[in-house]
N, C-alpha and C. Protein backbone atom coordinates (compact mmCIF):
# COMPACT_ATOMS: atom_id res chain seq x y z
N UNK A 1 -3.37 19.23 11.45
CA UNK A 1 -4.75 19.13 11.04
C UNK A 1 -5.27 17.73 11.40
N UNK A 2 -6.71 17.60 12.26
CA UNK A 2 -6.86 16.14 12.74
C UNK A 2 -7.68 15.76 11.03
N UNK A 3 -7.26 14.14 11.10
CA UNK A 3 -8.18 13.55 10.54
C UNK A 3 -9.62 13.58 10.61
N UNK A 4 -10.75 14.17 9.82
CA UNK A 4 -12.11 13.85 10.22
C UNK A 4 -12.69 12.40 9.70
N UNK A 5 -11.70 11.83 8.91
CA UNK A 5 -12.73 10.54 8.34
C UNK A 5 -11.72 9.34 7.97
N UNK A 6 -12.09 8.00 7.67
CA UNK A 6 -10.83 6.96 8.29
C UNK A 6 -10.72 7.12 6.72
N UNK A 7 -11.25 7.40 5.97
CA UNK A 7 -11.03 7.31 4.11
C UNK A 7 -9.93 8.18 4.15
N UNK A 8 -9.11 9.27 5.06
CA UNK A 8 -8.02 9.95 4.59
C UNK A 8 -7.24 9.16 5.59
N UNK A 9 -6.92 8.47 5.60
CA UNK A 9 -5.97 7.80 6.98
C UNK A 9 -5.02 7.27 5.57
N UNK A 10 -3.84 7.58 5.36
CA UNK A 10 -3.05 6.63 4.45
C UNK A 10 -2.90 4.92 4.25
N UNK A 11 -2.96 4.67 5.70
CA UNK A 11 -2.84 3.72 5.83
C UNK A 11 -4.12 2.74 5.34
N UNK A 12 -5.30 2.91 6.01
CA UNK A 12 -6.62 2.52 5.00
C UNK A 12 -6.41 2.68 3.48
N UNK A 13 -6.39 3.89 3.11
CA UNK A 13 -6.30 3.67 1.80
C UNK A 13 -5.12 2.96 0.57
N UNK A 14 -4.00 2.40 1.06
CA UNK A 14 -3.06 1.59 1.18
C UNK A 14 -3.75 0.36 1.29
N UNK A 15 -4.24 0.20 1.99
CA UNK A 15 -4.97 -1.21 2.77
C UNK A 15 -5.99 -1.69 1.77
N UNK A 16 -6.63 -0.45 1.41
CA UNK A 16 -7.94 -0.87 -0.10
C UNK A 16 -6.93 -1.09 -1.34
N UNK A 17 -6.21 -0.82 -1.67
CA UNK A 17 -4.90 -0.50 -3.29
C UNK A 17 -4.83 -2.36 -2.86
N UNK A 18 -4.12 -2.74 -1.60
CA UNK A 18 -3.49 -4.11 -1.65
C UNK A 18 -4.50 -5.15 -1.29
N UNK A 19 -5.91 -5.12 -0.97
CA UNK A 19 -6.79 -6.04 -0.81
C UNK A 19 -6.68 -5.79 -2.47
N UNK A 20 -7.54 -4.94 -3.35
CA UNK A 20 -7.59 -5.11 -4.59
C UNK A 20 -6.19 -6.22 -5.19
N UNK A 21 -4.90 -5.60 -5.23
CA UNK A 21 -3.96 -6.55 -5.52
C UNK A 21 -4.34 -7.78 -5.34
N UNK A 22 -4.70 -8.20 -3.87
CA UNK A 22 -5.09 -9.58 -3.61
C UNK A 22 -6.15 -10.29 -4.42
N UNK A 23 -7.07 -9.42 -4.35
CA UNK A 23 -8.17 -9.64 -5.53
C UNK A 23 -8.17 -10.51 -6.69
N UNK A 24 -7.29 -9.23 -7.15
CA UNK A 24 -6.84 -9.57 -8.80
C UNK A 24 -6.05 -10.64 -9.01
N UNK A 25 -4.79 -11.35 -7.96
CA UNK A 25 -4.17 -11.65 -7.91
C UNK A 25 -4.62 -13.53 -7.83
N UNK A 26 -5.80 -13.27 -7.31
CA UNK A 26 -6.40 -14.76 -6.86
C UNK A 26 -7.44 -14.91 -7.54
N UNK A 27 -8.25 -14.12 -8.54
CA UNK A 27 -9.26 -14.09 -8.71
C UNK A 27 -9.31 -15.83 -9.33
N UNK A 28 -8.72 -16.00 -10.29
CA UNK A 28 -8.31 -17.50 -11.04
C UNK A 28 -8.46 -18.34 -10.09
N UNK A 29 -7.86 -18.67 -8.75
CA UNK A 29 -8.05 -19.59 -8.32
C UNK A 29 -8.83 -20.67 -8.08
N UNK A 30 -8.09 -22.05 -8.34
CA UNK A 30 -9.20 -22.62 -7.95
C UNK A 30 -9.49 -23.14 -6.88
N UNK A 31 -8.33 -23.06 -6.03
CA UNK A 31 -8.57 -23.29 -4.18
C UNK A 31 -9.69 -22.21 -3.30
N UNK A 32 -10.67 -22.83 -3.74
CA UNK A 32 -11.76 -22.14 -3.43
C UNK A 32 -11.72 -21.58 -1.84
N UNK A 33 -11.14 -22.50 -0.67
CA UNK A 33 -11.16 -22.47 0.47
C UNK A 33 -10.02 -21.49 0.98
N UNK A 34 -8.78 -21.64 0.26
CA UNK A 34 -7.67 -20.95 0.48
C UNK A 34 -7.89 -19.48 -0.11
N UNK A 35 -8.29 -19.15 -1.47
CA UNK A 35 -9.22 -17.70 -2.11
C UNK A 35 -9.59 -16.99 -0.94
N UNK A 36 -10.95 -17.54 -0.53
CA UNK A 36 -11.98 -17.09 0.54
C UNK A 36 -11.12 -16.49 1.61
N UNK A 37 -10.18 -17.26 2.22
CA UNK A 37 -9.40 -17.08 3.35
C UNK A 37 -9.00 -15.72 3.02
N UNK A 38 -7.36 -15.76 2.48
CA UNK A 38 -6.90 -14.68 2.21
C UNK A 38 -7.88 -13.43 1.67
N UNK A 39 -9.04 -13.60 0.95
CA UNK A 39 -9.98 -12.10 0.67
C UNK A 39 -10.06 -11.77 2.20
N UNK A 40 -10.95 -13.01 3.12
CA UNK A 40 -11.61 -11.88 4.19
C UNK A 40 -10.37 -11.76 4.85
N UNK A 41 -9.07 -12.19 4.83
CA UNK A 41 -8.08 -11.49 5.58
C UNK A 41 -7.54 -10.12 5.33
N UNK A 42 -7.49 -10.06 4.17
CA UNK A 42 -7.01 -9.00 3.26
C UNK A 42 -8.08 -7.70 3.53
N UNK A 43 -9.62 -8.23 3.23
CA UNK A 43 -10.51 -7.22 3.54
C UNK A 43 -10.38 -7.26 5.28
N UNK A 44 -10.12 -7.35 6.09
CA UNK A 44 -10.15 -7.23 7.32
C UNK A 44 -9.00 -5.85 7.87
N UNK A 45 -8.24 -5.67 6.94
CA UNK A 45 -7.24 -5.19 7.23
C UNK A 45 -8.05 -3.40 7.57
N UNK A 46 -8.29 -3.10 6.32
CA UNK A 46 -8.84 -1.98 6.15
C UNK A 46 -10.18 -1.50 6.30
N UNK A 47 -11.04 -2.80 7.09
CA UNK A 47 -12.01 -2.58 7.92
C UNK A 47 -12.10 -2.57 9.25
N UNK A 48 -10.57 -3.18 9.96
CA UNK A 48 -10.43 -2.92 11.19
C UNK A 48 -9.90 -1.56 11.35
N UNK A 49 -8.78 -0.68 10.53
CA UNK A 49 -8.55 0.78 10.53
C UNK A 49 -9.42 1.50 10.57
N UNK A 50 -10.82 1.18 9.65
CA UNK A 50 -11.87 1.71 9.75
C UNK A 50 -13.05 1.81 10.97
N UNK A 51 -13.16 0.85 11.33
CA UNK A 51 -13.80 0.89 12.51
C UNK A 51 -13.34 1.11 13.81
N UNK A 52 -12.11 0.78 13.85
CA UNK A 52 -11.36 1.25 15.11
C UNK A 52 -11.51 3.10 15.12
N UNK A 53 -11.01 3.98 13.78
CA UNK A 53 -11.03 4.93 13.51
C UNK A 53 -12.67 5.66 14.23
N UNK A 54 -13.70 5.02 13.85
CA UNK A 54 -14.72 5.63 14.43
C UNK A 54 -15.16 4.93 15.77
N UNK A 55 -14.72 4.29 16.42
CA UNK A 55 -15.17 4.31 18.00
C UNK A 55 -14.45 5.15 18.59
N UNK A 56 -14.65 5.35 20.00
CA UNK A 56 -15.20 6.54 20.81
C UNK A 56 -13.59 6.75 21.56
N UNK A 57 -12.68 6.05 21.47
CA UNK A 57 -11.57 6.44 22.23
C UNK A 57 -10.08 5.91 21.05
N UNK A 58 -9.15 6.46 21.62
CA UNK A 58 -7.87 6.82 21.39
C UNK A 58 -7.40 4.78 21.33
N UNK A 59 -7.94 4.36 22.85
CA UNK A 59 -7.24 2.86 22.85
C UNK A 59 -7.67 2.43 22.32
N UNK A 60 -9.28 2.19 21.97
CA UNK A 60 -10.29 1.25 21.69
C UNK A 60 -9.23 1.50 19.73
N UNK A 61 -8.86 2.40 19.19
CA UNK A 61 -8.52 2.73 17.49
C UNK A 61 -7.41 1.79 17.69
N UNK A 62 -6.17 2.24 18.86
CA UNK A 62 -5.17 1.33 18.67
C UNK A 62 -5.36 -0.27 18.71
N UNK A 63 -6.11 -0.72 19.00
CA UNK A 63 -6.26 -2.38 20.08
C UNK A 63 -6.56 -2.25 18.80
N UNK A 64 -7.95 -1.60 17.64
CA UNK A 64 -8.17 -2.38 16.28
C UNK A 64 -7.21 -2.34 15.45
N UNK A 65 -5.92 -1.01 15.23
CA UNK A 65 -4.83 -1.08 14.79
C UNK A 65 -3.84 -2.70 14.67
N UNK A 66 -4.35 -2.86 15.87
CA UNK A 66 -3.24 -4.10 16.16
C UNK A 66 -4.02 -5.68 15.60
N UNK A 67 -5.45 -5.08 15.45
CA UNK A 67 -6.56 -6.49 14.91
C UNK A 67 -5.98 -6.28 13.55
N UNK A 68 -5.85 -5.28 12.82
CA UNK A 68 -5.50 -4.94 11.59
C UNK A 68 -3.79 -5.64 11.63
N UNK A 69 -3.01 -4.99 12.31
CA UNK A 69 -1.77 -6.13 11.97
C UNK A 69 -1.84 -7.14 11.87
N UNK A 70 -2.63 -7.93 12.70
CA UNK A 70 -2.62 -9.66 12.83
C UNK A 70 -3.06 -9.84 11.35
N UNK A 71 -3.83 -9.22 11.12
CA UNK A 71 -4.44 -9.59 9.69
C UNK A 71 -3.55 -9.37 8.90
N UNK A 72 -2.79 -8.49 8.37
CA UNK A 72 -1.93 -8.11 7.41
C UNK A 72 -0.56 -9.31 8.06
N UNK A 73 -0.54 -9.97 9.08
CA UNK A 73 0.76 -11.06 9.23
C UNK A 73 -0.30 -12.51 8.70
N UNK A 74 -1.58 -12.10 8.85
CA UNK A 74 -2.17 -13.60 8.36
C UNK A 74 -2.04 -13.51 6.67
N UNK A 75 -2.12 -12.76 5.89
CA UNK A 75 -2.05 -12.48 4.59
C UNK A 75 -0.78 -12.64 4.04
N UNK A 76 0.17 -12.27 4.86
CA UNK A 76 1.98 -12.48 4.58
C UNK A 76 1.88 -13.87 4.59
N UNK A 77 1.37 -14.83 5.99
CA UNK A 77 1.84 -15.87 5.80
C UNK A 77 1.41 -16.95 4.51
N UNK A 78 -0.11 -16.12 4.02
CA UNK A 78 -0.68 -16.78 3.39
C UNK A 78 0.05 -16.91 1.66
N UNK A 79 0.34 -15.89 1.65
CA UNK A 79 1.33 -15.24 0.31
C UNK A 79 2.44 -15.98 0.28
N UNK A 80 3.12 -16.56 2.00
CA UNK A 80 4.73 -17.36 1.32
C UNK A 80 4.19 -18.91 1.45
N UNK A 81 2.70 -19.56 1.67
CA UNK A 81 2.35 -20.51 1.41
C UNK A 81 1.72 -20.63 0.04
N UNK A 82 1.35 -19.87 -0.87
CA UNK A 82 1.04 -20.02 -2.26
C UNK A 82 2.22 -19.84 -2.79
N UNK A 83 3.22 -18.74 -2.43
CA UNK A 83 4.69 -19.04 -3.22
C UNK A 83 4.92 -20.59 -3.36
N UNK A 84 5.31 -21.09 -2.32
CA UNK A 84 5.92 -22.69 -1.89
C UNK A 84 4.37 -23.54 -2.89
């Protein structure tokens, strides 16, 4: 059965559950600059699935697939620099 819409893609909706985590997770902060960062990284994740999902070809979804990884490795790195 094809997907008709990027809201059933698992992976998007995965992607919204752990931006929220991030959310919640930073909301306190007071590194105002470092906050900001990680949200629009975090929100990037599951707006590049999304928009890749609705343009017009097969490569154009993967190439945003892969905008969406970079983002989800910028959010990792950002997570073992607030650990430290």
């Amino acid at each position: 059965m094809k997907i008709q819409k990027f809201e059933d893609i698992t992976c998007w909706q995965k992607a919204q559950e752990f931006a929220l985590e991030i959310y919640n997770q930073f909301k306190h902060s007071k590194d105002f600059g470092f906050r900001d960062q990680i949200y629009r990284a975090v929100v990037s994740i599951s707006n590049n699935i999304a928009e890749g999902f609705d343009r017009s070809s097969d490569a154009d979804f993967v190439r945003f697939l892969y905008i969406a990884l970079g983002s989800c490795s910028e959010v990792k790195s950002m997570l073992s620099l607030a650990e430290k």
